[in-house]
Structures are given as structure tokens and as C-alpha cells.
N, C-alpha and C. Protein backbone atom coordinates (compact mmCIF):
# COMPACT_ATOMS: atom_id res chain seq x y z
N UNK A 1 -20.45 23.73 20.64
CA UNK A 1 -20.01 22.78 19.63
C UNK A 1 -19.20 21.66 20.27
N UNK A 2 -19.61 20.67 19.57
CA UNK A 2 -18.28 19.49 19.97
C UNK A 2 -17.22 19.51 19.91
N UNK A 3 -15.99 19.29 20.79
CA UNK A 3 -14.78 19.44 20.27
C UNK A 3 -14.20 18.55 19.60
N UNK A 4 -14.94 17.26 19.45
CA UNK A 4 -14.19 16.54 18.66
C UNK A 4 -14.48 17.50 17.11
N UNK A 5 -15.55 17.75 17.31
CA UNK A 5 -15.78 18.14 15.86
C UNK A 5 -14.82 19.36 15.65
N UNK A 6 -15.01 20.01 16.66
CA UNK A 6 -13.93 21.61 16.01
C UNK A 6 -12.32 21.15 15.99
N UNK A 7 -12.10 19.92 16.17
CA UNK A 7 -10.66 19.35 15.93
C UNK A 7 -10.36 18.65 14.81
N UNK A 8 -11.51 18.46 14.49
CA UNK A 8 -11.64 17.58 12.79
C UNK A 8 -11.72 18.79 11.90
N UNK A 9 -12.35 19.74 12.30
CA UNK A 9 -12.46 21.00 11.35
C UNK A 9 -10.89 21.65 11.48
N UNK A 10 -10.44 22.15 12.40
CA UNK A 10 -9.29 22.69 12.58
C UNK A 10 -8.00 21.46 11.45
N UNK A 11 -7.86 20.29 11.78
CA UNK A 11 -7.31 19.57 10.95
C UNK A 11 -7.61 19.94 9.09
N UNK A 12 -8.75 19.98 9.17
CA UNK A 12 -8.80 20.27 7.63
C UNK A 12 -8.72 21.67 7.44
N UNK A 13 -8.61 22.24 7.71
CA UNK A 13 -8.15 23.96 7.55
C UNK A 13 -6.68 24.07 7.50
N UNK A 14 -6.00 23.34 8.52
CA UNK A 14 -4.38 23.29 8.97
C UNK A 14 -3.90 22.21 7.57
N UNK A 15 -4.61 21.61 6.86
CA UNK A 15 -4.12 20.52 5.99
C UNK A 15 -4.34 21.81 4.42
N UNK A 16 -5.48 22.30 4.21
CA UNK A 16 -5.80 23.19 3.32
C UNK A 16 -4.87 24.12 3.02
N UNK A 17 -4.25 24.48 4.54
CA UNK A 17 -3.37 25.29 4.63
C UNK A 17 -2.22 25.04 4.10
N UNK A 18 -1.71 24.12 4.38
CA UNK A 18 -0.36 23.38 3.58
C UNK A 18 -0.50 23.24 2.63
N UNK A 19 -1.90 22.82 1.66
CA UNK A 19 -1.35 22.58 0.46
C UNK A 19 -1.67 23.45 -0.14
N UNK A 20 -2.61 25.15 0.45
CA UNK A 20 -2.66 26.04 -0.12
C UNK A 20 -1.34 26.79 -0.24
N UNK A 21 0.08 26.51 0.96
CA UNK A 21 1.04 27.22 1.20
C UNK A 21 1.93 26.26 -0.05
N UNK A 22 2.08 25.04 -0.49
CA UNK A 22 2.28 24.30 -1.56
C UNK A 22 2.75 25.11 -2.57
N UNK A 23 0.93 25.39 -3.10
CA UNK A 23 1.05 25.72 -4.21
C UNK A 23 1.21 27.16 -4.59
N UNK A 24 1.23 27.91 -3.20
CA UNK A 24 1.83 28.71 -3.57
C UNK A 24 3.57 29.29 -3.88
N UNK A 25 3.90 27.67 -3.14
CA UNK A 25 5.80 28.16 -2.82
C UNK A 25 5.35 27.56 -4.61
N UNK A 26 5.19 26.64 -4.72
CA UNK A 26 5.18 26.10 -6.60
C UNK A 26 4.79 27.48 -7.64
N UNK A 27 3.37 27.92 -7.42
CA UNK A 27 3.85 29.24 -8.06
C UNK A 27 4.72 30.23 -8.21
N UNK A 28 4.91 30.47 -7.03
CA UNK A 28 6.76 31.60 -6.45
C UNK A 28 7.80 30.97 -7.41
N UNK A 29 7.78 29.49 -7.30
CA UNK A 29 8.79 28.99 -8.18
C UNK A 29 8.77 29.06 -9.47
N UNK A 30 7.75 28.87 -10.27
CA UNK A 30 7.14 28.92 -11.61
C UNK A 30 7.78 30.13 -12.22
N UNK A 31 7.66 31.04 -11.15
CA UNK A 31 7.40 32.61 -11.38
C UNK A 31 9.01 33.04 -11.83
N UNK A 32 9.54 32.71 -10.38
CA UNK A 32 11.24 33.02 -10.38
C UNK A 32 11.92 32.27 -11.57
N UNK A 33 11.36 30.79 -11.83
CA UNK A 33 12.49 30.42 -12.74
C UNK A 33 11.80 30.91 -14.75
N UNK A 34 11.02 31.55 -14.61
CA UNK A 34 10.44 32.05 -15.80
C UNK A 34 11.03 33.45 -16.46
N UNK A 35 11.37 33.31 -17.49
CA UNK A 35 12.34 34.08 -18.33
C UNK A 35 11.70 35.07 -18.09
N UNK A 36 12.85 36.51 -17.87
CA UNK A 36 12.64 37.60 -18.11
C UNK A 36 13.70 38.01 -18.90
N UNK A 37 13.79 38.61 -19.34
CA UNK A 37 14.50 39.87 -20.53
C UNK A 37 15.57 38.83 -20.80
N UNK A 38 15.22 37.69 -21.55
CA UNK A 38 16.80 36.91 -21.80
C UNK A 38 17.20 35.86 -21.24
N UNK A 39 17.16 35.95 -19.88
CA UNK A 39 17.74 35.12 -18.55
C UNK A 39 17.31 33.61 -19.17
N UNK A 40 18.09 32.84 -18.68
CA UNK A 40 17.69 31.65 -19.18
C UNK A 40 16.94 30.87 -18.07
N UNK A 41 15.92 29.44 -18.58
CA UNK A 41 15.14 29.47 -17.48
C UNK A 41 15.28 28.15 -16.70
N UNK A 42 16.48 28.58 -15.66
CA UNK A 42 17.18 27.75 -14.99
C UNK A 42 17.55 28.25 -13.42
N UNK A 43 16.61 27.48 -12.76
CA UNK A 43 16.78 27.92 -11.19
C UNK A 43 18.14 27.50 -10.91
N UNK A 44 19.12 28.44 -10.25
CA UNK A 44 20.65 27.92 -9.84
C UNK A 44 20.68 28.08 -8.43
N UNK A 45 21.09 27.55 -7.61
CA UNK A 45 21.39 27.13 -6.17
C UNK A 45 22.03 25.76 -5.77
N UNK A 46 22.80 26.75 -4.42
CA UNK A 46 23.57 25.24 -3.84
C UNK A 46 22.82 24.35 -3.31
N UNK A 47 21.66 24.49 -3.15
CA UNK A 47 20.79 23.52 -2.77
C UNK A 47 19.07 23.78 -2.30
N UNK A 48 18.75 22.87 -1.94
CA UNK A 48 17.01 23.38 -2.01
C UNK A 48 16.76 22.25 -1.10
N UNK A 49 16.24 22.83 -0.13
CA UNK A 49 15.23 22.25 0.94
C UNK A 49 13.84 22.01 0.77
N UNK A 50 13.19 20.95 1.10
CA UNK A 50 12.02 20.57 1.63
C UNK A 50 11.59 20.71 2.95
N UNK A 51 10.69 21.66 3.78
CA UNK A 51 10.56 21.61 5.30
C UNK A 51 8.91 21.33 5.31
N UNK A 52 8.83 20.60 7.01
CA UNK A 52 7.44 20.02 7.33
C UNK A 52 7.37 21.59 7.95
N UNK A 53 6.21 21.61 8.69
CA UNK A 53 5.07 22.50 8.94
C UNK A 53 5.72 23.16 10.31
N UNK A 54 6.86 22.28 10.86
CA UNK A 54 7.61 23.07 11.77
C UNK A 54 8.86 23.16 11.31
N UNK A 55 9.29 23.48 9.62
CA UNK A 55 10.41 24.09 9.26
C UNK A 55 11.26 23.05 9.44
N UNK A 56 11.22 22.10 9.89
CA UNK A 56 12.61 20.87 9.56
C UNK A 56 12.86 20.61 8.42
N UNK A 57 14.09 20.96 8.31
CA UNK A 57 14.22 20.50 6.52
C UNK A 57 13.91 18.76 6.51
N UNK A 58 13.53 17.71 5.49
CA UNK A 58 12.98 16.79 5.41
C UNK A 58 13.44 16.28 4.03
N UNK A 59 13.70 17.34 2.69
CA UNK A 59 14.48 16.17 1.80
C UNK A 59 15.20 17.75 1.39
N UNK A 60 16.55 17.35 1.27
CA UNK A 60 17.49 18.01 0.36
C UNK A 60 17.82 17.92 -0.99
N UNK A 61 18.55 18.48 -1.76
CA UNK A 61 18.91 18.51 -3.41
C UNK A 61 20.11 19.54 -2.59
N UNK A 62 21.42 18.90 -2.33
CA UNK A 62 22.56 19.47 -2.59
C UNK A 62 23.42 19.20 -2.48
N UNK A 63 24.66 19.69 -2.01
CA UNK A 63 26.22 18.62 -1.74
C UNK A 63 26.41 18.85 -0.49
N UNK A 64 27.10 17.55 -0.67
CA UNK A 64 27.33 17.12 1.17
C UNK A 64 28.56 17.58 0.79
N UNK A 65 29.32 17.15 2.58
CA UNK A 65 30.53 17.51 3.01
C UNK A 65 31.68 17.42 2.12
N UNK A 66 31.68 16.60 1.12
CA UNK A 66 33.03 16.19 0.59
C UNK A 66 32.41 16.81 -1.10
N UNK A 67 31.13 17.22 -1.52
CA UNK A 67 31.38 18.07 -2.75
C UNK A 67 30.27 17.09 -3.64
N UNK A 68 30.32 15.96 -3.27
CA UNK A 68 29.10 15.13 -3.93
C UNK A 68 27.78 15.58 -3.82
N UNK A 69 27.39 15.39 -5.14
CA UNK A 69 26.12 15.83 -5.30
C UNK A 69 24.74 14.87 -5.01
N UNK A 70 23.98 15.50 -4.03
CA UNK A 70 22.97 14.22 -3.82
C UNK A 70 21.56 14.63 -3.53
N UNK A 71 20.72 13.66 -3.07
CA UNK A 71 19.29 14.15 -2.79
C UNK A 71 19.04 13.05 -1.29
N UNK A 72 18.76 13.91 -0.22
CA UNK A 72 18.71 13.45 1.01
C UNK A 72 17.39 13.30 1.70
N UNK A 73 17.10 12.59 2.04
CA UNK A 73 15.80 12.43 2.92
C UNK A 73 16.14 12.53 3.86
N UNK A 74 15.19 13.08 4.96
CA UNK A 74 15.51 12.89 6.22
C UNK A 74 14.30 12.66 7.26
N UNK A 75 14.26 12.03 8.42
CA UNK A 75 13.21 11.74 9.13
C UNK A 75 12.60 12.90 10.09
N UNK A 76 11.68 13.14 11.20
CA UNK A 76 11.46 13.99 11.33
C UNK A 76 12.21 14.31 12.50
N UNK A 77 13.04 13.31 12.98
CA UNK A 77 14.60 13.62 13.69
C UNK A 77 15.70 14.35 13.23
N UNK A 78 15.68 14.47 11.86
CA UNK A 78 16.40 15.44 11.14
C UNK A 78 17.42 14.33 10.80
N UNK A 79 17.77 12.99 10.75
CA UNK A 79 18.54 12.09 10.16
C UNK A 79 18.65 11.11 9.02
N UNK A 80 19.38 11.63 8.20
CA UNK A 80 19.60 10.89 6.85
C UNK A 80 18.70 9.51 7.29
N UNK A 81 17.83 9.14 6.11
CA UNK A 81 17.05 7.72 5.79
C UNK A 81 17.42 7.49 4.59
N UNK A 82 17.59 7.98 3.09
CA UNK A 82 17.83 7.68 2.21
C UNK A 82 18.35 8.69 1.37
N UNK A 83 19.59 8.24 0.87
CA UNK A 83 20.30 9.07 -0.31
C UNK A 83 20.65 8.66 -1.37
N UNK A 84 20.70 9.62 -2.19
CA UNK A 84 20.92 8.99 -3.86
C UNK A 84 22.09 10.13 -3.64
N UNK A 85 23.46 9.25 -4.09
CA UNK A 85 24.59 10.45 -4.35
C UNK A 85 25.13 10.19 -5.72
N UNK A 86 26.04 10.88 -6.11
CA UNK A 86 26.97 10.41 -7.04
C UNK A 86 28.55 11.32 -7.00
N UNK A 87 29.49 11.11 -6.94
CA UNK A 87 30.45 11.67 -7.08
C UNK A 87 31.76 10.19 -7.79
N UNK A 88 33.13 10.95 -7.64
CA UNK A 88 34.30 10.82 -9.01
C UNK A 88 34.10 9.11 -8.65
N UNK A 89 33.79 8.40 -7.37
CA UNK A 89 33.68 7.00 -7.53
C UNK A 89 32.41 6.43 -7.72
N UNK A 90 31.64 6.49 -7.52
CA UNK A 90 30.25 6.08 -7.75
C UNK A 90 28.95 6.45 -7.54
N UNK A 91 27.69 5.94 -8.12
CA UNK A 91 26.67 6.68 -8.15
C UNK A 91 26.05 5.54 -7.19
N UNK A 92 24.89 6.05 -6.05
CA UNK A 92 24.66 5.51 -5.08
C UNK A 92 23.40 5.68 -4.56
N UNK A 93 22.61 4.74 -3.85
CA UNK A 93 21.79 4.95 -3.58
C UNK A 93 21.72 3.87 -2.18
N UNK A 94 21.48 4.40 -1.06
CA UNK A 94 21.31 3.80 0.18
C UNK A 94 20.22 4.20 1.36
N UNK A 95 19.86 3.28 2.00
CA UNK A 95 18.29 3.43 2.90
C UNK A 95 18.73 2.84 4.22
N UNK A 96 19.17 3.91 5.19
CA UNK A 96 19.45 3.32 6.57
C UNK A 96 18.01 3.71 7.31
N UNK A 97 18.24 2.46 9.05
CA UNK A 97 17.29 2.34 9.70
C UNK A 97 17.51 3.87 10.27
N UNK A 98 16.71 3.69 11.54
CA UNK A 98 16.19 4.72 12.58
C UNK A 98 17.78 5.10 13.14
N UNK A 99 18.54 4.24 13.15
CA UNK A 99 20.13 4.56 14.26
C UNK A 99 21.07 4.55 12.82
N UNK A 100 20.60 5.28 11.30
CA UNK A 100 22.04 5.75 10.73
C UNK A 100 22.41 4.92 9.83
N UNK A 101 22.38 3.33 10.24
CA UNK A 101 23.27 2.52 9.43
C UNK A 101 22.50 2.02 7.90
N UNK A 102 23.37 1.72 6.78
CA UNK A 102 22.83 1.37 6.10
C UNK A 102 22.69 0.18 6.47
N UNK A 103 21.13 -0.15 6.26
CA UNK A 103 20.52 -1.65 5.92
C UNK A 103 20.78 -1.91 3.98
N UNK A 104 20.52 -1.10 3.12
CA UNK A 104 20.29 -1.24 1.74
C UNK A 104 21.18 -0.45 0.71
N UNK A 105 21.92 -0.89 0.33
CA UNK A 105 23.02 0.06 -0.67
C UNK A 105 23.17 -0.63 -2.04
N UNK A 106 22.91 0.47 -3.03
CA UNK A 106 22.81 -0.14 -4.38
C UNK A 106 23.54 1.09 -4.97
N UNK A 107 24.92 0.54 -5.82
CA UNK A 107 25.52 1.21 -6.01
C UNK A 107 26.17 0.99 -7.26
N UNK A 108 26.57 1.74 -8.60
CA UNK A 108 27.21 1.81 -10.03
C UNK A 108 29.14 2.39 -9.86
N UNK A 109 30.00 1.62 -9.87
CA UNK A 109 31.05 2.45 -9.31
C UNK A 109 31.82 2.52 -10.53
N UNK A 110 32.88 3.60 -10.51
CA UNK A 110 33.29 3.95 -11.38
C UNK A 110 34.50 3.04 -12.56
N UNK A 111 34.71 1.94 -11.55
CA UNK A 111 35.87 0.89 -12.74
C UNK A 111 34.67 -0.03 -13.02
N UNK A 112 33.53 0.64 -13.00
CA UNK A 112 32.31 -0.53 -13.72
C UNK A 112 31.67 -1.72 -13.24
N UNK A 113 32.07 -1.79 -11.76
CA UNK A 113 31.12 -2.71 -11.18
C UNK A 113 30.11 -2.17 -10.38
N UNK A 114 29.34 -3.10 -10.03
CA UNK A 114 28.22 -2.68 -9.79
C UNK A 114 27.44 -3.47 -8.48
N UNK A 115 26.66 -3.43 -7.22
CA UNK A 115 25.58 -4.28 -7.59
C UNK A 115 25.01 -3.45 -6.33
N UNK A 116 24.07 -4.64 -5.00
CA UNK A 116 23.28 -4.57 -4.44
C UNK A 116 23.96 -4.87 -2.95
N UNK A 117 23.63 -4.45 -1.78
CA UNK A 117 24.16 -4.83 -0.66
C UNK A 117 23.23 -4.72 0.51
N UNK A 118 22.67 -5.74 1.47
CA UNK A 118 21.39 -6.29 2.76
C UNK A 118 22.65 -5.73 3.53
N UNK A 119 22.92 -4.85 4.58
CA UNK A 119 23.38 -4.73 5.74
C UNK A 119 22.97 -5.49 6.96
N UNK A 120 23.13 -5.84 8.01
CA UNK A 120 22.46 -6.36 9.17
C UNK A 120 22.79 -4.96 10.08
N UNK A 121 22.33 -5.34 11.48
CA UNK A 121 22.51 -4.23 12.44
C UNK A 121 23.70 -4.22 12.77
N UNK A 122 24.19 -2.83 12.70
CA UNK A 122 26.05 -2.49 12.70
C UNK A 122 25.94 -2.15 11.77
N UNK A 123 25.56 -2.47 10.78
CA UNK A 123 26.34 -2.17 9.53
C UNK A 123 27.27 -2.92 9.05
N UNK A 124 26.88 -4.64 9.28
CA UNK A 124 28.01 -5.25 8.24
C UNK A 124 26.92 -6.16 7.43
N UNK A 125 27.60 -6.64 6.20
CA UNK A 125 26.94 -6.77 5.22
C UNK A 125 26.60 -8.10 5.36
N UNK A 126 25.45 -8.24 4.61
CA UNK A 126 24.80 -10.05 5.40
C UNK A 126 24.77 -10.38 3.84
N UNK A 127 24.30 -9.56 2.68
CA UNK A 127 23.99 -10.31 1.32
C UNK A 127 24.53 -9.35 0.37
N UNK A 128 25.59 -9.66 -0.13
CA UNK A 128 25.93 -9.00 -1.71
C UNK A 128 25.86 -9.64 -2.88
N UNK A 129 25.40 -8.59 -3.92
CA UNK A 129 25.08 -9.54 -5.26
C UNK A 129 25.79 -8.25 -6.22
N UNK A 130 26.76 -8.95 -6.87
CA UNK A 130 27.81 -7.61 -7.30
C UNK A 130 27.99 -8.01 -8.95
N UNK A 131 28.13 -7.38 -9.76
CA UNK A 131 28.47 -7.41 -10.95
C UNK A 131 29.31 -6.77 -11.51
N UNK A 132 30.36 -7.53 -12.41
CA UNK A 132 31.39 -6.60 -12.95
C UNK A 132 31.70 -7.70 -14.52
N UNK A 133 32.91 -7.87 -14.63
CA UNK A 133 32.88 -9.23 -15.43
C UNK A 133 32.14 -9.65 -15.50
N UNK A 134 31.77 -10.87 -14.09
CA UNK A 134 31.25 -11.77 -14.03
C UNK A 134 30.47 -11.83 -12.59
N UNK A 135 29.11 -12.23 -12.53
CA UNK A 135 28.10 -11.85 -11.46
C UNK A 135 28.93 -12.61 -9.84
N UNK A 136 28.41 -12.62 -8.60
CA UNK A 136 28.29 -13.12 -7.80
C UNK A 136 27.52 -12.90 -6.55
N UNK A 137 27.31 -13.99 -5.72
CA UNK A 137 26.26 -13.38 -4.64
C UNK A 137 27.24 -13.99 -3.28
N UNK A 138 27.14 -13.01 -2.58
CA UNK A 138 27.68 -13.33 -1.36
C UNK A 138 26.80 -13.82 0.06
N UNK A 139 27.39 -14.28 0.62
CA UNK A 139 26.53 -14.03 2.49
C UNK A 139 27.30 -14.31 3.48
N UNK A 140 27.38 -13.52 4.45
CA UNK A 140 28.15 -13.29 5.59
C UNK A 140 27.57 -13.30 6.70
N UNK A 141 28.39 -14.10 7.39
CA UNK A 141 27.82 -13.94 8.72
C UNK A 141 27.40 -12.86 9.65
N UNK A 142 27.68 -12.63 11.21
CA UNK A 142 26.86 -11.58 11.62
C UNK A 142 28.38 -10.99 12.16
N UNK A 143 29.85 -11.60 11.79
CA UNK A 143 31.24 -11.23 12.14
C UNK A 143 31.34 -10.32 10.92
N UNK A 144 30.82 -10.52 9.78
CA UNK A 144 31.37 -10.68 8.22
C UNK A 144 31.86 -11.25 7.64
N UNK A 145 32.48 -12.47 8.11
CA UNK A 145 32.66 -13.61 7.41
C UNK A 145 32.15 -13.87 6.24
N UNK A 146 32.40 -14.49 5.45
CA UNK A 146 31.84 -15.22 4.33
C UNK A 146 31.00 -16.36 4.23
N UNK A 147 30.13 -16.77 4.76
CA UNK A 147 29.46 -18.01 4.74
C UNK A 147 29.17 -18.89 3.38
N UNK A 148 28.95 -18.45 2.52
CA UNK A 148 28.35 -18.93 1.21
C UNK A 148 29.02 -17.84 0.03
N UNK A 149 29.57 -18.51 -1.26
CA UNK A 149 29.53 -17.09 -2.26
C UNK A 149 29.76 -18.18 -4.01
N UNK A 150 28.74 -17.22 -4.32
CA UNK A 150 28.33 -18.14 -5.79
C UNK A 150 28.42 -17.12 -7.32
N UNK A 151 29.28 -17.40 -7.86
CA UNK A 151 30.31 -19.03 -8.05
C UNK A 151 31.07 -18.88 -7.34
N UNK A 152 31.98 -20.14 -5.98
CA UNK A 152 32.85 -20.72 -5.62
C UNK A 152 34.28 -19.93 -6.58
């Protein structure tokens, strides 16, 4: 036989496999969180992993270090790319590059403002557009400076 071919076959067996192993962790789950004698039907845990095919966890549902509750992505380096958190100051959602930093933070905080934030590399902020009262948009240089911010 060809090996390209028995590598195209092996791929779809190894892919079958995953989503036969899928649906079976989804049934297991179905199963466990389904009422028996009363129980109410509510899966409880400190958290729940997502793992690729070599067991790296890849997205989380739990609390980080300080008690906030969140949902974590992670790359197949095992490093935060995007989180949705929320805890006693604000609810959050941010998308850093390959090295950690946020590039994208959109965030609801708790004395009621709000908005959107472009990071540059480092991690300082190049464009904010914030709402509270009254709207504004910022832009900063590559120090953080202020270059532009509307309304004056």
C-alpha cells in the first residue's frame, strides 16, 4: 500500500477517534449530571478542563489565583490567550498575543464605567474608548502618553 495513503487513513481514524472519545466524555456527562433519587441536576466543581489529544488542558471554567471566576483559553503552549473574568471590580474580557500581553481588553467595572482598550507591544495602551457619564476616546503614544483624546 501507499503510505501516503495509509497516513490519510490513519488521520481519519485518529480524528473519528476524538470525536468518538467527544461524545462519549458528553454522554458520561449527560449521564452524571442526570437526576437520580432527588439530586438536583447540577454538575458542581471547582472547575472543568478542556484537553487536546495530548492532555494539555486548552480552555478552563474556573477560578484563578485571587478567587475570580473565569473561562480561560489557552494555546497549545499552555498560555492564557483569552479570558472572560468577573470578580468584586469588574467583568472582563481580554485577548493577549503569543508573549502574554494584552493586545484587547473590554471591560464593565463596578462604579459603572465601562469601555474598550488596543494595547501595543508591552502592554501599553495605544486606543481607549471608555464610557461612564460621558463617552471618550483616547490615543497614546508608544511611551503612553496621550496624543489625542475626544472630547478635549
Amino acid at each position: 500500500m501507499d503510505p501516503r495513503h495509509l497516513e490519510a487513513r490513519l488521520d481519519r481514524l485518529e480524528r473519528r477517534n476524538r470525536t468518538l472519545t467527544l461524545l462519549l466524555a458528553a454522554a458520561g456527562l449527560a449521564l452524571a449530571t442526570t437526576s437520580f433519587g432527588g439530586q438536583d441536576d447540577v454538575l458542581r466543581a471547582r472547575g472543568v478542563e478542556l484537553v487536546d489529544a495530548e492532555g494539555r488542558a486548552r480552555a478552563e471554567l474556573a477560578l484563578d489565583a485571587d478567587g475570580s471566576a473565569g473561562l480561560f483559553v489557552r494555546d497549545a503552549e499552555g498560555r492564557v490567550r483569552a479570558s472572560v473574568t468577573h470578580d468584586d471590580e469588574a467583568t472582563a474580557l481580554f485577548l493577549r498575543d503569543t508573549k502574554g500581553q494584552v493586545r484587547l481588553g473590554a471591560a464593565q467595572f463596578a462604579h459603572g464605567g465601562g469601555g474598550y482598550a488596543l494595547h501595543g507591544p508591552g502592554g501599553s495602551p495605544t486606543t481607549v474608548l471608555y464610557q461612564k457619564e460621558a463617552g471618550s476616546l483616547t490615543f497614546f503614544d508608544a511611551d503612553g502618553v496621550i496624543v489625542e483624546r475626544f472630547p478635549e
